[in-house]
PDB file of N, CA and C in Angstrom:
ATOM      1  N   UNK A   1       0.849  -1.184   0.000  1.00  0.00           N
ATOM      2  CA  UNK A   1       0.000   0.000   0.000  1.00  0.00           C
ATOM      3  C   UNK A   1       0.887   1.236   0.000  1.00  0.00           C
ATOM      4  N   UNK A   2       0.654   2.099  -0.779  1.00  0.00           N
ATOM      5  CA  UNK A   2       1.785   3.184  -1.164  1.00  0.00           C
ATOM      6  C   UNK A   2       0.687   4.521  -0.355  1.00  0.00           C
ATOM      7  N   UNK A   3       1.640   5.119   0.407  1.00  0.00           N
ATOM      8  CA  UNK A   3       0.735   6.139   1.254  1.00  0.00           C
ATOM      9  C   UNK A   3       0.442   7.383   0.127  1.00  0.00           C
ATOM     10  N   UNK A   4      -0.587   8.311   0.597  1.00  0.00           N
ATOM     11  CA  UNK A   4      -0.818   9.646  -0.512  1.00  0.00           C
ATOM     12  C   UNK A   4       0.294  10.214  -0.963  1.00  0.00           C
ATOM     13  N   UNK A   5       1.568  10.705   0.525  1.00  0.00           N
ATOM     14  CA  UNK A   5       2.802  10.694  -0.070  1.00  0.00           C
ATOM     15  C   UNK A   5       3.722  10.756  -1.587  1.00  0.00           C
ATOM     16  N   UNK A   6       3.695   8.849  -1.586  1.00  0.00           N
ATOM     17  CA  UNK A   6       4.241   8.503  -2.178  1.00  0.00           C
ATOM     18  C   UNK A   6       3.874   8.308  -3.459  1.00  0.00           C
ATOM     19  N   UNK A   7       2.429   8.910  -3.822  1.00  0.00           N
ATOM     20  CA  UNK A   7       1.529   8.815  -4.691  1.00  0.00           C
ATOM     21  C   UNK A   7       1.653  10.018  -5.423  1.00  0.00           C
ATOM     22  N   UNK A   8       1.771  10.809  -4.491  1.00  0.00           N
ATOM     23  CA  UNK A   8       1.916  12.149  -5.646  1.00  0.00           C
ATOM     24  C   UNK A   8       3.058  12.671  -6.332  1.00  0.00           C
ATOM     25  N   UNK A   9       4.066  11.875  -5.542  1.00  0.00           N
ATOM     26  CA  UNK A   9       5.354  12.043  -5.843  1.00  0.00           C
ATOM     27  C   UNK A   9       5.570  11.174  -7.294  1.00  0.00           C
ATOM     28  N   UNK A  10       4.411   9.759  -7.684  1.00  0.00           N
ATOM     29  CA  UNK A  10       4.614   8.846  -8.508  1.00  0.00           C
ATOM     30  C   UNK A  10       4.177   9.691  -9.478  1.00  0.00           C
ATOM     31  N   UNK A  11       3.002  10.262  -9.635  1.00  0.00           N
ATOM     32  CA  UNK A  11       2.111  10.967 -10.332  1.00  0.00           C
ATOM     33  C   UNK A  11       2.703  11.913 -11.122  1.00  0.00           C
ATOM     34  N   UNK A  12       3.774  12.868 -10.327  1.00  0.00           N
ATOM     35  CA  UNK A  12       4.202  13.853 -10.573  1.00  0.00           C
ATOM     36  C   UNK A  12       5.212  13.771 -11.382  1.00  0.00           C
ATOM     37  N   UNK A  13       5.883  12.069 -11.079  1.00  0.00           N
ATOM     38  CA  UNK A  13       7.040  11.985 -12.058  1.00  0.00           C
ATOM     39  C   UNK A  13       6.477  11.420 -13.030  1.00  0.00           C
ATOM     40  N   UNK A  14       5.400  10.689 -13.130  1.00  0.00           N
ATOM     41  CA  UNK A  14       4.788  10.050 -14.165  1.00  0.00           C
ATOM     42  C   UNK A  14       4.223  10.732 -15.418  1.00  0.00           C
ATOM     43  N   UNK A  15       3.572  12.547 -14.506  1.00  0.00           N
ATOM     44  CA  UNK A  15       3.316  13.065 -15.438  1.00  0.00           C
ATOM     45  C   UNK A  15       4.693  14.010 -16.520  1.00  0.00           C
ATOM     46  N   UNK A  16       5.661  13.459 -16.238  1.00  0.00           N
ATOM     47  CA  UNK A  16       6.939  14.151 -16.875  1.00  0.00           C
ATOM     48  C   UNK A  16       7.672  13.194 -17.688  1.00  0.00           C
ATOM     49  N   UNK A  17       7.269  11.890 -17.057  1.00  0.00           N
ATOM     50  CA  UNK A  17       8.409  10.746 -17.626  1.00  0.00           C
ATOM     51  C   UNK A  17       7.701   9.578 -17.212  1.00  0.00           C
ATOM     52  N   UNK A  18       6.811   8.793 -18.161  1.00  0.00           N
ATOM     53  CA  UNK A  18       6.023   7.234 -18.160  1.00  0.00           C
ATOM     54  C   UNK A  18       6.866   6.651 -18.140  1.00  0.00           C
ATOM     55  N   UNK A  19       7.623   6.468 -18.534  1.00  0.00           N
ATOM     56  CA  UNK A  19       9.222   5.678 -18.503  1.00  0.00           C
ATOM     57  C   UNK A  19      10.460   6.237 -18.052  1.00  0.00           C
ATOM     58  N   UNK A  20      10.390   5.736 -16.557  1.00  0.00           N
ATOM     59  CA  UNK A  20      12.010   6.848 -16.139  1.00  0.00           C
ATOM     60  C   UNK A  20      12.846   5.493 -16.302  1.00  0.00           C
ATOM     61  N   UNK A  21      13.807   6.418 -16.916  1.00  0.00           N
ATOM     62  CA  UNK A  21      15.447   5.654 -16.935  1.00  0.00           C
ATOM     63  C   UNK A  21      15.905   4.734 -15.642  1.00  0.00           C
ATOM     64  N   UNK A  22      16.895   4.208 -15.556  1.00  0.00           N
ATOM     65  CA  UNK A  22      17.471   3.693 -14.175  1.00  0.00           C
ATOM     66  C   UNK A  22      17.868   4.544 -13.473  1.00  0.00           C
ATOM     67  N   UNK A  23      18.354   5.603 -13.567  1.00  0.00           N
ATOM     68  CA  UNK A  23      18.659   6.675 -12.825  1.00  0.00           C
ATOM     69  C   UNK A  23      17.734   7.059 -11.720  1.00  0.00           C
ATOM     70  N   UNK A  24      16.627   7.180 -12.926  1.00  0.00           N
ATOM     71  CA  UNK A  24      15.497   8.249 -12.189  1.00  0.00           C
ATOM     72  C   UNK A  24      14.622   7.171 -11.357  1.00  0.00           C
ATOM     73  N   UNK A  25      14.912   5.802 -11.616  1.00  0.00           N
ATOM     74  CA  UNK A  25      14.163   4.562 -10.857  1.00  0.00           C
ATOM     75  C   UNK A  25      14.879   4.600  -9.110  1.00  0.00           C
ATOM     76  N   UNK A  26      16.096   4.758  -9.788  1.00  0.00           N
ATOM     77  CA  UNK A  26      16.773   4.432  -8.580  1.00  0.00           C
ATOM     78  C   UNK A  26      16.867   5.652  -7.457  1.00  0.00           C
ATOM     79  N   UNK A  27      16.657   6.752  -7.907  1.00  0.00           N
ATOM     80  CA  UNK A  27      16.551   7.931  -7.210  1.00  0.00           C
ATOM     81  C   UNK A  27      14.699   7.522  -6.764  1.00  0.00           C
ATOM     82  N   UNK A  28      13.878   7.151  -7.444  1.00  0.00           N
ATOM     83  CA  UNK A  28      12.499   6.756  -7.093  1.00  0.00           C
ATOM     84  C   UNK A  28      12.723   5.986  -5.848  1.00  0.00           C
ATOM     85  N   UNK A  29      13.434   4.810  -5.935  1.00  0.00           N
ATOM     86  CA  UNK A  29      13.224   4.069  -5.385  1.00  0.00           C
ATOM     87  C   UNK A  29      13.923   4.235  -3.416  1.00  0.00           C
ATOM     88  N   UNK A  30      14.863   4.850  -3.547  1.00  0.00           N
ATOM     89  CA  UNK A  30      15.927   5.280  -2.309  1.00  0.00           C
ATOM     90  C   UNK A  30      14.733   6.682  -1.635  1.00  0.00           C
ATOM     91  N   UNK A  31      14.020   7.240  -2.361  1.00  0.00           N
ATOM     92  CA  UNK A  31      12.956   8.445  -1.961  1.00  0.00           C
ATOM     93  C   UNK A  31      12.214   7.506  -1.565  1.00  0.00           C
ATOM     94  N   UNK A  32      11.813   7.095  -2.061  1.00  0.00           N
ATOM     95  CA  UNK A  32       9.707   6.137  -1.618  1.00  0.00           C
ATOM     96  C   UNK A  32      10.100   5.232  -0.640  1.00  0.00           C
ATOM     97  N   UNK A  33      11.446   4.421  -0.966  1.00  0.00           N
ATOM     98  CA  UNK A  33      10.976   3.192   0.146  1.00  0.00           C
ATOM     99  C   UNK A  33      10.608   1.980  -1.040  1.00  0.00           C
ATOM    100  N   UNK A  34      10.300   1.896  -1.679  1.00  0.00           N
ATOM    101  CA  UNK A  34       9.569   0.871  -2.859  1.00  0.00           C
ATOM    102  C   UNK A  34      10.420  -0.605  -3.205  1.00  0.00           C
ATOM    103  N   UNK A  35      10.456  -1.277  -2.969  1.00  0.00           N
ATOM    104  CA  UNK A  35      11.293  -2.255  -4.013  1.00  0.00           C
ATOM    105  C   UNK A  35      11.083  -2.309  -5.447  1.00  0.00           C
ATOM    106  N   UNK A  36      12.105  -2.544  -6.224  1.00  0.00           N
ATOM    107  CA  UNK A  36      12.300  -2.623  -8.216  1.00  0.00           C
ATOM    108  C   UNK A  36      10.689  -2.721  -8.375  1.00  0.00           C
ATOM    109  N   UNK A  37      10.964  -4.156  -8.223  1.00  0.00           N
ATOM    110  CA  UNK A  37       9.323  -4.344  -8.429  1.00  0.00           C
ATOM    111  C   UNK A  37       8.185  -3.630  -8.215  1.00  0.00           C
ATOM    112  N   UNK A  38       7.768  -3.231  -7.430  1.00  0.00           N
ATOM    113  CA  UNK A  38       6.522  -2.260  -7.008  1.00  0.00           C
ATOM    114  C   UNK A  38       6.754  -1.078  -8.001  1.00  0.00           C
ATOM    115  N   UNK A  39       7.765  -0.404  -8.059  1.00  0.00           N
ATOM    116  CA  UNK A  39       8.000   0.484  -8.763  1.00  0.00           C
ATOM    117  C   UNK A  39       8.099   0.205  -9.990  1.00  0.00           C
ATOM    118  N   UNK A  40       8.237  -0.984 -11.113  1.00  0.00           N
ATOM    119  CA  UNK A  40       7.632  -1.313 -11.894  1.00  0.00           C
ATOM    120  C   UNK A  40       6.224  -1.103 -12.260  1.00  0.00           C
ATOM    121  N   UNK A  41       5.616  -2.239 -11.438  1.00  0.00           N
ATOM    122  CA  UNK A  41       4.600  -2.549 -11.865  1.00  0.00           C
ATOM    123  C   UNK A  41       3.397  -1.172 -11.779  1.00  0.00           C
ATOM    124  N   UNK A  42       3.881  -0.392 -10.780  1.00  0.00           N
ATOM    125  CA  UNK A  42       3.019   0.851 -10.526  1.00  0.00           C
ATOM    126  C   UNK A  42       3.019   1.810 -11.930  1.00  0.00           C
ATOM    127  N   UNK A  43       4.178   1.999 -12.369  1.00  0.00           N
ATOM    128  CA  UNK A  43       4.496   2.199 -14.013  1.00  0.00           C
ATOM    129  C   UNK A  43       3.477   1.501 -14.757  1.00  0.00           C
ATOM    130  N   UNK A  44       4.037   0.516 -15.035  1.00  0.00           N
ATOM    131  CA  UNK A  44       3.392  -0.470 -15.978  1.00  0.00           C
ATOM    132  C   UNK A  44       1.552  -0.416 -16.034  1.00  0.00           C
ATOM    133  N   UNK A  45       0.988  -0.401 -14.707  1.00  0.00           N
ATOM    134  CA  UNK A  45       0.081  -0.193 -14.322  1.00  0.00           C
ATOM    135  C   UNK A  45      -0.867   1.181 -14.573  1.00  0.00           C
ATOM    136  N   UNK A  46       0.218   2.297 -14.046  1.00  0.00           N
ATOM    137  CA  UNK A  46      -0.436   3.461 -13.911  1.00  0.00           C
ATOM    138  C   UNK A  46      -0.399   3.533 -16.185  1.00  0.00           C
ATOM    139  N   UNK A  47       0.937   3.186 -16.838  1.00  0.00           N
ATOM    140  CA  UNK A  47       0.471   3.389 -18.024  1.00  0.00           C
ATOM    141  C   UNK A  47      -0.871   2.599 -19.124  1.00  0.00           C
ATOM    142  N   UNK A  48      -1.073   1.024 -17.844  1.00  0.00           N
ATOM    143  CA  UNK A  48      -1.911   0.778 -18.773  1.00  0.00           C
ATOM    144  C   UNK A  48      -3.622   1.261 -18.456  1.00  0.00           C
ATOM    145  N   UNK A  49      -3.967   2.418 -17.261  1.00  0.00           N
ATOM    146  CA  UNK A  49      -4.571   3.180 -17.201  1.00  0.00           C
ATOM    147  C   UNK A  49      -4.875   4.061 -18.183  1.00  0.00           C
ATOM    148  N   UNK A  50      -3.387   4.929 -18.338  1.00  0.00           N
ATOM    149  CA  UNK A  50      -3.748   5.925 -19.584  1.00  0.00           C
ATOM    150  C   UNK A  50      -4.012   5.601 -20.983  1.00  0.00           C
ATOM    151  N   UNK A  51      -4.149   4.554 -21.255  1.00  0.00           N
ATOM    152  CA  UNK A  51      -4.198   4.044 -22.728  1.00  0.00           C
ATOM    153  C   UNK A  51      -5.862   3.535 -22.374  1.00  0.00           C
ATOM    154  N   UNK A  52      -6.419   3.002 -21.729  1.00  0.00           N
ATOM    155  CA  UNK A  52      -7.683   2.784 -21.386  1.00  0.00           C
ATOM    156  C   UNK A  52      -8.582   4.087 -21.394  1.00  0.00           C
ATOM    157  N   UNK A  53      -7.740   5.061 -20.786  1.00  0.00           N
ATOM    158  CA  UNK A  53      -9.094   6.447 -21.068  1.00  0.00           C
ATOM    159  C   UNK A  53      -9.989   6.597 -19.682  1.00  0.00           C
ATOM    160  N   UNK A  54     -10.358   7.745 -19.417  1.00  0.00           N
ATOM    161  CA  UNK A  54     -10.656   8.505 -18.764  1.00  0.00           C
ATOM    162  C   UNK A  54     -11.882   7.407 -18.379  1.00  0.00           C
ATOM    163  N   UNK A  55     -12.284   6.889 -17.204  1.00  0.00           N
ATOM    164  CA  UNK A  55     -13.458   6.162 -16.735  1.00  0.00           C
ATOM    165  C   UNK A  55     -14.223   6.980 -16.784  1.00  0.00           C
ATOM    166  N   UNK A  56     -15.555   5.926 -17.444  1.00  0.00           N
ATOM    167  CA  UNK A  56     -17.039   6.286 -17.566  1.00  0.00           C
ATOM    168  C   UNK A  56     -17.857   6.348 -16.673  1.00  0.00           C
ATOM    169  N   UNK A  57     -18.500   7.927 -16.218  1.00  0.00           N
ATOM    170  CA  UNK A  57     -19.697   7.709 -15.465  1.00  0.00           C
ATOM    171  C   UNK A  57     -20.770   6.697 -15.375  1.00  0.00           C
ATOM    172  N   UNK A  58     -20.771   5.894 -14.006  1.00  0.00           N
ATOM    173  CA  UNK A  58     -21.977   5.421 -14.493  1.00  0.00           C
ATOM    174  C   UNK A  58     -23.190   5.634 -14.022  1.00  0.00           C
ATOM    175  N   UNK A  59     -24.093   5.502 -14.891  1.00  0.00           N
ATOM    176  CA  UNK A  59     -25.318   6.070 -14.226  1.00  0.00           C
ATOM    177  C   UNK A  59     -26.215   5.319 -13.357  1.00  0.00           C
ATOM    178  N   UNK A  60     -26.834   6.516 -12.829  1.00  0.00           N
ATOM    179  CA  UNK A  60     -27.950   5.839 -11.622  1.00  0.00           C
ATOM    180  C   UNK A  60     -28.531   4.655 -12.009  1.00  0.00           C
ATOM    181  N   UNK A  61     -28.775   3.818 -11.275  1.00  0.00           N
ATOM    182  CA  UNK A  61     -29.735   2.429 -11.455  1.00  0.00           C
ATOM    183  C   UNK A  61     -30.950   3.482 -11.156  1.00  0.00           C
ATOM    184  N   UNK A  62     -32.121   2.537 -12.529  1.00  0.00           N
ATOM    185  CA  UNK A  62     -33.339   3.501 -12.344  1.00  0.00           C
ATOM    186  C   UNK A  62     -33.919   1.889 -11.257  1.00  0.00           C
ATOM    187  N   UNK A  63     -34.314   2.130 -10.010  1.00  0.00           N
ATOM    188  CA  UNK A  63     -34.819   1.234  -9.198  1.00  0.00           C
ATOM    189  C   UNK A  63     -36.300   0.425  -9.763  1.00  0.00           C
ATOM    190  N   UNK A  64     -36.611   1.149 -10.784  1.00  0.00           N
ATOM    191  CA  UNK A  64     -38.396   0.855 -11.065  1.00  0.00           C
ATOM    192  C   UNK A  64     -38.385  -0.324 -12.046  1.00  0.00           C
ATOM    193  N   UNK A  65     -37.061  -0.215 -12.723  1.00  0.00           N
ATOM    194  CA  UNK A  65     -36.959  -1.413 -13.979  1.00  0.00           C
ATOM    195  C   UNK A  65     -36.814  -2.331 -13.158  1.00  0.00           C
ATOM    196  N   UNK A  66     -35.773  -2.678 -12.247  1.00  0.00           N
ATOM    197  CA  UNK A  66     -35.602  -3.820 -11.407  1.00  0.00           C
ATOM    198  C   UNK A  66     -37.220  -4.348 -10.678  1.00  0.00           C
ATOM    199  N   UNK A  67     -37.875  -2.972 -10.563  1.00  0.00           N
ATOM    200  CA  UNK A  67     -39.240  -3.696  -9.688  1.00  0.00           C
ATOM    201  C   UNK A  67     -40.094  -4.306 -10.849  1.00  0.00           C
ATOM    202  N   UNK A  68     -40.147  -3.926 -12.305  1.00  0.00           N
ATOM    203  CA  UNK A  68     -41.000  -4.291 -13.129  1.00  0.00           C
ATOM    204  C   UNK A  68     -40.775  -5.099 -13.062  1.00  0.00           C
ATOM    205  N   UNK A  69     -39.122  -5.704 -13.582  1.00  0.00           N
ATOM    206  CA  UNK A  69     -39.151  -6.905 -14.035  1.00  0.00           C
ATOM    207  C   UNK A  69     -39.305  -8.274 -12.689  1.00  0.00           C
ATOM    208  N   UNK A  70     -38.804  -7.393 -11.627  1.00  0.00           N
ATOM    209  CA  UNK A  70     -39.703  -9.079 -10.747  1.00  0.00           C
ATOM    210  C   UNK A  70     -40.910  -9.652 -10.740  1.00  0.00           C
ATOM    211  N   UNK A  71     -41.658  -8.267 -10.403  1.00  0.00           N
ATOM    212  CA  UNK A  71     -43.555  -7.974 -10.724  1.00  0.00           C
ATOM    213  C   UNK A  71     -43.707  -8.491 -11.985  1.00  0.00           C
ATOM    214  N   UNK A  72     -42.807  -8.990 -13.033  1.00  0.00           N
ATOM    215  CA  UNK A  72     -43.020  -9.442 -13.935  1.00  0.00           C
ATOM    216  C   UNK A  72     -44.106  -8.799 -15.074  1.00  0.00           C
ATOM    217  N   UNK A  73     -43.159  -7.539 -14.959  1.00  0.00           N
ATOM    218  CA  UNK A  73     -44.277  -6.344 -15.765  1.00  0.00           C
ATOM    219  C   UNK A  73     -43.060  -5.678 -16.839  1.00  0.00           C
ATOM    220  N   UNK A  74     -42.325  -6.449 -17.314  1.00  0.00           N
ATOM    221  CA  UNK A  74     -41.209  -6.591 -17.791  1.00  0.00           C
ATOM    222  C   UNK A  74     -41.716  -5.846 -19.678  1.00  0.00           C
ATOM    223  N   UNK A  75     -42.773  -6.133 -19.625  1.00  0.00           N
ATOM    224  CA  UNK A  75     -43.201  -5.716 -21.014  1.00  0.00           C
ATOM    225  C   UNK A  75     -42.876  -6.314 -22.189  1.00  0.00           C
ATOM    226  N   UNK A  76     -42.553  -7.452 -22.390  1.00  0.00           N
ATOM    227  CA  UNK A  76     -42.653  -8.015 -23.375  1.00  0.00           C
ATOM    228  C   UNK A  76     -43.394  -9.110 -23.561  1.00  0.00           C
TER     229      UNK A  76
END
């Protein structure tokens, strides 16, 4: 579990560099606390977010369809 901290600090480099060098991993990594790994996959992760796109609202459940269709007033 990566505290808010260490989150904005990911964010912040993420929004400059999706791919930091070893340098900038290893300076990541001696700051956060993180092992290789975590700090990978949080990459890997946070980029396969941005290629997915901005999450979709979803909308209200209308409660009345669920009652039709038990009441079996489903309409068809």
């Amino acid at each position: 579990m990566k505290t808010a901290s260490q989150l904005e600090i990911l964010e912040k480099t993420y929004a400059v560099e999706a791919y930091p060098s070893e340098a900038l991993g290893a300076e990541l990594l001696a700051k956060l606390g993180l092992s290789d790994r975590q700090l990978q996959m949080w990459f890997c992760h946070r980029r396969s977010k941005d290629r997915k796109g901005p999450p979709l609202k979803r909308q209200p459940k209308d409660s009345t369809v669920g009652e039709e269709m038990v009441a079996g007033e489903g309409g068809t």
